[in-house]
C-alpha atoms as a PDB file:
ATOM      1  CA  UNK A   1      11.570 -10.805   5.925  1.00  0.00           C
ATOM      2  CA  UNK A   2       8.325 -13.176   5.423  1.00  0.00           C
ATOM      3  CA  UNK A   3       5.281 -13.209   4.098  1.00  0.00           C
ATOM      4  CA  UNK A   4       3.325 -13.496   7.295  1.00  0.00           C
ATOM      5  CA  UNK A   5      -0.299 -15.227   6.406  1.00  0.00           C
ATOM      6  CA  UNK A   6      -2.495 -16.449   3.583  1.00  0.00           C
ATOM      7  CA  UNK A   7      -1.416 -19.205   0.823  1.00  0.00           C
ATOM      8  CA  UNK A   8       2.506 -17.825   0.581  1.00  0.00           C
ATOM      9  CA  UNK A   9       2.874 -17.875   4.487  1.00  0.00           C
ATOM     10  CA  UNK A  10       6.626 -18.284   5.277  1.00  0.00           C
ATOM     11  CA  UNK A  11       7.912 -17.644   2.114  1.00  0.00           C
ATOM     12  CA  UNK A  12      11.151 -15.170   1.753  1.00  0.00           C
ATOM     13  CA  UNK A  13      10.850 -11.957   0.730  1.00  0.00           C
ATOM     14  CA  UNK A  14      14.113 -10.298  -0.117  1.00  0.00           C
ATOM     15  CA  UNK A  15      14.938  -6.332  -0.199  1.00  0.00           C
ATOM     16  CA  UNK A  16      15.430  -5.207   3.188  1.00  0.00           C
ATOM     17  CA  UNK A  17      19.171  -4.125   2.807  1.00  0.00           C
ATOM     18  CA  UNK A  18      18.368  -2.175  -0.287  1.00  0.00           C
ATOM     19  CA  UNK A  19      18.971   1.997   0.403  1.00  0.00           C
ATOM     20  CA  UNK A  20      16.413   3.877   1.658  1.00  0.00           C
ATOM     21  CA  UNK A  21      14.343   0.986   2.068  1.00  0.00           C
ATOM     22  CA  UNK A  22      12.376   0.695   5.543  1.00  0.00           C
ATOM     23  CA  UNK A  23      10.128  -2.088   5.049  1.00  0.00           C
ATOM     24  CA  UNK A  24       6.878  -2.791   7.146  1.00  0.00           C
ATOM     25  CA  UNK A  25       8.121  -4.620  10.293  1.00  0.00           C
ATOM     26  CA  UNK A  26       6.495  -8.403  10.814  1.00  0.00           C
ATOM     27  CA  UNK A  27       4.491  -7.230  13.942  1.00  0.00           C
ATOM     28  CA  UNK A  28       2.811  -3.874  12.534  1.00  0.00           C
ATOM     29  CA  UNK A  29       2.101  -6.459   9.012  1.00  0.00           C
ATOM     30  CA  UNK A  30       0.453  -9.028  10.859  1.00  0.00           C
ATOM     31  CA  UNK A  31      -1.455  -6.363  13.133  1.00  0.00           C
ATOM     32  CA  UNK A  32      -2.300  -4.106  10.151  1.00  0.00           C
ATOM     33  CA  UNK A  33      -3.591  -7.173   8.253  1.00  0.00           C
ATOM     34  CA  UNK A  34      -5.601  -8.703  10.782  1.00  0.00           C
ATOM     35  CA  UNK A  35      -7.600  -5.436  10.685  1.00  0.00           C
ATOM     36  CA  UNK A  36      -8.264  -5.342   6.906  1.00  0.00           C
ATOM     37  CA  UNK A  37      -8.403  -8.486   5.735  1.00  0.00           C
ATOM     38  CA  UNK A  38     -12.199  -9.164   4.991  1.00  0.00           C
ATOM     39  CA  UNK A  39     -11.446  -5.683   2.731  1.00  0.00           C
ATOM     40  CA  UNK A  40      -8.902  -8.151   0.506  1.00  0.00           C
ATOM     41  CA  UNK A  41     -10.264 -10.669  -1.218  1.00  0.00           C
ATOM     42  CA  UNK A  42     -10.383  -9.523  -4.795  1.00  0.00           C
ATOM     43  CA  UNK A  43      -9.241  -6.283  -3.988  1.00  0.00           C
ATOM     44  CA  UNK A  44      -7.234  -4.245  -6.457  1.00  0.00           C
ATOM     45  CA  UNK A  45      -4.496  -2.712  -4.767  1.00  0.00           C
ATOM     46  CA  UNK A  46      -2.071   0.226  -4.928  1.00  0.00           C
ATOM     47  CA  UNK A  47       1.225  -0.348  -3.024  1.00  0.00           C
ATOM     48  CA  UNK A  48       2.587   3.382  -3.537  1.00  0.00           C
ATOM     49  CA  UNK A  49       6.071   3.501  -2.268  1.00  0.00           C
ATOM     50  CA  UNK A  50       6.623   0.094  -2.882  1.00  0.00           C
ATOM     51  CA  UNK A  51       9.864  -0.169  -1.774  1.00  0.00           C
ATOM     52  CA  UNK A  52      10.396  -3.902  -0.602  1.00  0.00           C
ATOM     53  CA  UNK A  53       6.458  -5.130  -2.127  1.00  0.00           C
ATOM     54  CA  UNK A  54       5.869  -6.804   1.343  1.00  0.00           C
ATOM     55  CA  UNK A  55       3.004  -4.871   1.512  1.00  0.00           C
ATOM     56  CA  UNK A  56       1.472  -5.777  -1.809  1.00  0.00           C
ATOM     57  CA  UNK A  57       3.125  -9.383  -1.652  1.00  0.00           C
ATOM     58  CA  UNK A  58       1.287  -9.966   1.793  1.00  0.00           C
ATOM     59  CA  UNK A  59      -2.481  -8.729  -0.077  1.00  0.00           C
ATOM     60  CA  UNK A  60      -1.246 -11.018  -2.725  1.00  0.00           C
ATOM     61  CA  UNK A  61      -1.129 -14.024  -0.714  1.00  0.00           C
ATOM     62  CA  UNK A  62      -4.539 -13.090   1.058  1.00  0.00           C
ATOM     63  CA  UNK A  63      -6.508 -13.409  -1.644  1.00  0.00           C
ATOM     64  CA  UNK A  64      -6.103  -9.570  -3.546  1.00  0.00           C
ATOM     65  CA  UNK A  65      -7.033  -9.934  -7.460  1.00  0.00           C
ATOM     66  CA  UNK A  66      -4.552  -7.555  -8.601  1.00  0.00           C
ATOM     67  CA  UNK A  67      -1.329  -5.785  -7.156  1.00  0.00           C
ATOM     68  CA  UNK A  68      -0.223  -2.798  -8.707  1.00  0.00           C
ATOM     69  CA  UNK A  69       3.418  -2.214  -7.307  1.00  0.00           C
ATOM     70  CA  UNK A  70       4.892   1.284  -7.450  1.00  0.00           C
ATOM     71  CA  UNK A  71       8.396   2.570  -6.799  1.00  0.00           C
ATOM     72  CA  UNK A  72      10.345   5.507  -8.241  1.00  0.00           C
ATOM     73  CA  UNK A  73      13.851   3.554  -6.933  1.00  0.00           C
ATOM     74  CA  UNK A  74      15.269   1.409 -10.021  1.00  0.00           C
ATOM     75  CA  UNK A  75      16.935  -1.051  -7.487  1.00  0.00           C
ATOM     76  CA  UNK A  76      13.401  -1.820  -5.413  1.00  0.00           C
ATOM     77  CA  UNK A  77      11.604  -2.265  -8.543  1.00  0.00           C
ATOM     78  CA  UNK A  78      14.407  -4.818  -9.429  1.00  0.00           C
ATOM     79  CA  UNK A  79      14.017  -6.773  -6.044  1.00  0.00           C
ATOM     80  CA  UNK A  80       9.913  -6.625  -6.588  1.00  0.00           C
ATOM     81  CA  UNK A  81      10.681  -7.820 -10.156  1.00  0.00           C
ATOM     82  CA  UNK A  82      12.455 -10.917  -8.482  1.00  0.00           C
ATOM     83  CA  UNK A  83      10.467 -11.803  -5.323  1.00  0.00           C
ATOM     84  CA  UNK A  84       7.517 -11.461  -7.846  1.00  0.00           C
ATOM     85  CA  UNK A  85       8.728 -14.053  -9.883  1.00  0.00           C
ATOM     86  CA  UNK A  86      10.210 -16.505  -7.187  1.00  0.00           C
ATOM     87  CA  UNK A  87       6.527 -16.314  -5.569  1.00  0.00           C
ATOM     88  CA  UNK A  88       5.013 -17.391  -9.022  1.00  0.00           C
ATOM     89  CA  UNK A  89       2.018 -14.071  -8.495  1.00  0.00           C
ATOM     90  CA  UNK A  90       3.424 -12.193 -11.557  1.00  0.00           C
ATOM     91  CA  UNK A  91      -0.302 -12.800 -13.071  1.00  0.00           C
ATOM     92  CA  UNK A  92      -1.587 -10.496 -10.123  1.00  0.00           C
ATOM     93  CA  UNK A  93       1.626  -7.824 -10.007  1.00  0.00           C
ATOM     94  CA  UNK A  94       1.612  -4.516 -12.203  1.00  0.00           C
ATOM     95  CA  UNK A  95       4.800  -3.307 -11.483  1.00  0.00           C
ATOM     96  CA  UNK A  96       5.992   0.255 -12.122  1.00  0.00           C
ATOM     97  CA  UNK A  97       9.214   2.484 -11.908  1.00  0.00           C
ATOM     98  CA  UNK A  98       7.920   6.228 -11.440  1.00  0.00           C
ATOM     99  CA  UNK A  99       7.482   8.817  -8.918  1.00  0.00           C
ATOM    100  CA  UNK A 100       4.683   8.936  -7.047  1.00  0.00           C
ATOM    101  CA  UNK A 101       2.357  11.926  -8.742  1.00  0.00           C
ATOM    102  CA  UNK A 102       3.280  10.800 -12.175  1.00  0.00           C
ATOM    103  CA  UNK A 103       1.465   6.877 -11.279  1.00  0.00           C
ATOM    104  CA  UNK A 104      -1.224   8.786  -9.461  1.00  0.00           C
ATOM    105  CA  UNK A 105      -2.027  11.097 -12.653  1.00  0.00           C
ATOM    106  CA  UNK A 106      -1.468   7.760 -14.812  1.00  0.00           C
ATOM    107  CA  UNK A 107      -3.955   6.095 -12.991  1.00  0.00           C
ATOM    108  CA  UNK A 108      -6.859   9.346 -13.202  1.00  0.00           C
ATOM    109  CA  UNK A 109      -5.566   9.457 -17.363  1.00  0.00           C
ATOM    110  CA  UNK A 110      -6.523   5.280 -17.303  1.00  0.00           C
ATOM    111  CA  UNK A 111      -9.381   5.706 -15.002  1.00  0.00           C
ATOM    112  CA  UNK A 112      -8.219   2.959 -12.848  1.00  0.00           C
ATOM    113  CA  UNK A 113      -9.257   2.819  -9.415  1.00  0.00           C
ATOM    114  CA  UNK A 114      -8.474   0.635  -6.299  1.00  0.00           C
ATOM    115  CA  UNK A 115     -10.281  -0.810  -3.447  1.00  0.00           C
ATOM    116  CA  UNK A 116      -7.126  -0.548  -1.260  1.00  0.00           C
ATOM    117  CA  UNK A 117      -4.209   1.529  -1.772  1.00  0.00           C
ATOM    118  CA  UNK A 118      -1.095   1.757   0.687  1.00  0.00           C
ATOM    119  CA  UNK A 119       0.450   4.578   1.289  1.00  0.00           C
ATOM    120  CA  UNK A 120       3.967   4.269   3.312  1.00  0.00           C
ATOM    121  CA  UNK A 121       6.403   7.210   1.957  1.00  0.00           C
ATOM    122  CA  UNK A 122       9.673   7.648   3.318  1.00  0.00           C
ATOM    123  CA  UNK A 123       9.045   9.587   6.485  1.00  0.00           C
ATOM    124  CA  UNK A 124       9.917  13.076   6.680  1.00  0.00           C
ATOM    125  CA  UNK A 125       8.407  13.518   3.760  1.00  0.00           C
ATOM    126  CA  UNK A 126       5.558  15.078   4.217  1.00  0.00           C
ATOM    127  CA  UNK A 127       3.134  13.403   1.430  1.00  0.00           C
ATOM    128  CA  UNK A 128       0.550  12.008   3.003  1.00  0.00           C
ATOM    129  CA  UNK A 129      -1.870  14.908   3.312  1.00  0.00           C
ATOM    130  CA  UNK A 130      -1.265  16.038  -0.239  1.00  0.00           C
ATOM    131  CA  UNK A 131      -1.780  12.459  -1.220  1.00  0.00           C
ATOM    132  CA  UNK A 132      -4.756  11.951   0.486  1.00  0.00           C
ATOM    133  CA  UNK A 133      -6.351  14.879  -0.559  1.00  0.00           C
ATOM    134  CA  UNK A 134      -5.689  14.092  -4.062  1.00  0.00           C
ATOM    135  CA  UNK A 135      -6.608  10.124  -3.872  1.00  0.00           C
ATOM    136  CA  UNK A 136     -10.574  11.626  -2.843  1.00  0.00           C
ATOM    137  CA  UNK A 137     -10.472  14.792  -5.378  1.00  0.00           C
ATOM    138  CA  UNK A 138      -9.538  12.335  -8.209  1.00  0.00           C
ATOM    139  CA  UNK A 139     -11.766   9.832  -6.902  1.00  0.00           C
ATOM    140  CA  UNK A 140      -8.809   7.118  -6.959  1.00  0.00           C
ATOM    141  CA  UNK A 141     -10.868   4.975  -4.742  1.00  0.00           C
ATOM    142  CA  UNK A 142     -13.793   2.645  -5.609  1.00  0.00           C
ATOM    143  CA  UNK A 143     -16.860   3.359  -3.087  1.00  0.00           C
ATOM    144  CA  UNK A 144     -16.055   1.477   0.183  1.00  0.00           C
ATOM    145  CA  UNK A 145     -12.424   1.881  -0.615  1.00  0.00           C
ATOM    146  CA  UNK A 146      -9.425   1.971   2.119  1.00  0.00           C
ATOM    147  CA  UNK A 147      -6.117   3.755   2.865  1.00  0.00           C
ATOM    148  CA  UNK A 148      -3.664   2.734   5.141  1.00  0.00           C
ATOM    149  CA  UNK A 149      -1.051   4.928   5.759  1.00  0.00           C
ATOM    150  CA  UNK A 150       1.963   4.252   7.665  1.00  0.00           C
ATOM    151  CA  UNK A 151       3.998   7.533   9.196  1.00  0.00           C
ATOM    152  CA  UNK A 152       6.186   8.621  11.687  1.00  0.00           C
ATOM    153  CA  UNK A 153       5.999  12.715  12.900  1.00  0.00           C
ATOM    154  CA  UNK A 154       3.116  13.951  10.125  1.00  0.00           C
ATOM    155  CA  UNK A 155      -0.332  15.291  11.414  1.00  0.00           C
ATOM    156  CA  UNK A 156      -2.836  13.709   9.199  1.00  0.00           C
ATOM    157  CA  UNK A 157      -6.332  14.892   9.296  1.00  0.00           C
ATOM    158  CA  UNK A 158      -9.043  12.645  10.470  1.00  0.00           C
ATOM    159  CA  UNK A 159     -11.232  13.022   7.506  1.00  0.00           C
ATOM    160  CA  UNK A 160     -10.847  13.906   3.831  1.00  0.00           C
ATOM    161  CA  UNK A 161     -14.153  14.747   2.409  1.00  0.00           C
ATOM    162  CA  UNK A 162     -15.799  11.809   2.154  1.00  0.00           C
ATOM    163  CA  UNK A 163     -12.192   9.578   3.124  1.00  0.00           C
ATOM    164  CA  UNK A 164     -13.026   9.358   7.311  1.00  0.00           C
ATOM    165  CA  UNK A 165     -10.508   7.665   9.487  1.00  0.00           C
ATOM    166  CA  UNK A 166     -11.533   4.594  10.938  1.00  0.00           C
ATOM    167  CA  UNK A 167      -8.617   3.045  12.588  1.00  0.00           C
ATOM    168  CA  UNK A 168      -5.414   4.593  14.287  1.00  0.00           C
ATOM    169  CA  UNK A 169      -2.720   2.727  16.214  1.00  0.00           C
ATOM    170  CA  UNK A 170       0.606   3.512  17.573  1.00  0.00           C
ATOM    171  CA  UNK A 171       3.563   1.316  17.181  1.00  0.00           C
ATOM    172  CA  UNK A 172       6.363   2.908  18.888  1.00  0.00           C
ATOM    173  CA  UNK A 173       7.556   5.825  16.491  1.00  0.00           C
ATOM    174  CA  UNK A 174       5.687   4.937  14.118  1.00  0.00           C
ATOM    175  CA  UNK A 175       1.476   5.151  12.693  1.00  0.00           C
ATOM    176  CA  UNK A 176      -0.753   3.215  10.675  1.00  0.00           C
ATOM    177  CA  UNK A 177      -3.968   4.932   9.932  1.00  0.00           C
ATOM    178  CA  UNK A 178      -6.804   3.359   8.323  1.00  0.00           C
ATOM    179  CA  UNK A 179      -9.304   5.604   6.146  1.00  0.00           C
ATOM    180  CA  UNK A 180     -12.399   4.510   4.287  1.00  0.00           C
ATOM    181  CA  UNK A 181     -14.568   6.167   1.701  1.00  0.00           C
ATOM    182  CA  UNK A 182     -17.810   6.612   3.030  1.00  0.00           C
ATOM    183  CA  UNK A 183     -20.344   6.965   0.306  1.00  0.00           C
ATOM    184  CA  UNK A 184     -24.006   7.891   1.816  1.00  0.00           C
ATOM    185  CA  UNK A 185     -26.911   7.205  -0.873  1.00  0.00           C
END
């Protein structure tokens, strides 16, 4: 696995053997990232369900101020840990070991807030709604901000309050949606 485009283009990025792991394939990265990346630049980002970082890694090398990498798995965080430091970005990486609800409460108890956040949970899981839905209630998201979510088999809604979906493409079995927060003055 590589980091696909922006200053770290064609680096390694190792953790694609490590259980219950399904990274981001190259071609949905490079697709997915050709449709956000004017939303990057100085971006800070949640990459929820870390797993390999590729995700975060890729906003990283595309110009994202600050990568907050999160992963309940003790052996993902432990690859992040490493490809973090071979890349030389640990200045831009905040990584954390917990489950998913406990980081999201963390961040509404620290009133931290993103501009992007990933969302890729194992699928089957069934998060994504319940995610979503909490991301907008606990305002999560800075005004303008985005979601991508990447799925297999769940039904997401088109809109979340004020989170409407913008983007939606198919990729064999699997999804990326792309929500914004649409904030009307």
């Amino acid at each position: 696995m590589r980091v696909i485009s922006g200053y770290l283009k064609g680096r390694i990025i190792k953790g694609y053997k490590i259980i219950g792991i399904r990274p981001t394939i190259d071609r949905i990265k490079e697709s997915l990232f050709a449709m956000i990346n004017n939303q990057i630049k100085d971006a800070v980002i949640l990459d929820l369900f870390a797993g390999s970082g590729s995700l975060g890694i890729e906003a990283i090398s595309n110009g994202a101020k600050q990568v907050y990498f999160v992963d309940h798995n003790l052996e993902a965080i432990k690859n992040i840990k490493s490809n973090i430091n071979e890349l030389g970005i640990i200045d831009k990486s905040i990584i954390m070991q917990k489950d998913y609800y406990v980081a999201l409460e963390y961040f509404i108890r620290e009133k931290i807030k993103f501009d992007l956040i990933f969302l890729d949970p194992p699928y089957q899981s069934n998060y994504l709604n319940t995610i979503l839905e909490y991301i907008v209630t606990n305002n999560l998201l800075n005004d303008n901000g985005y979601v991508i979510c990447e799925f297999s088999n769940e039904a997401l809604n088109n809109e979340y309050d004020k989170l409407k979906l913008i983007k939606s493409k198919k990729y064999g079995d699997k999804k990326v949606n792309i929500y914004k927060l649409i904030i009307i003055s």
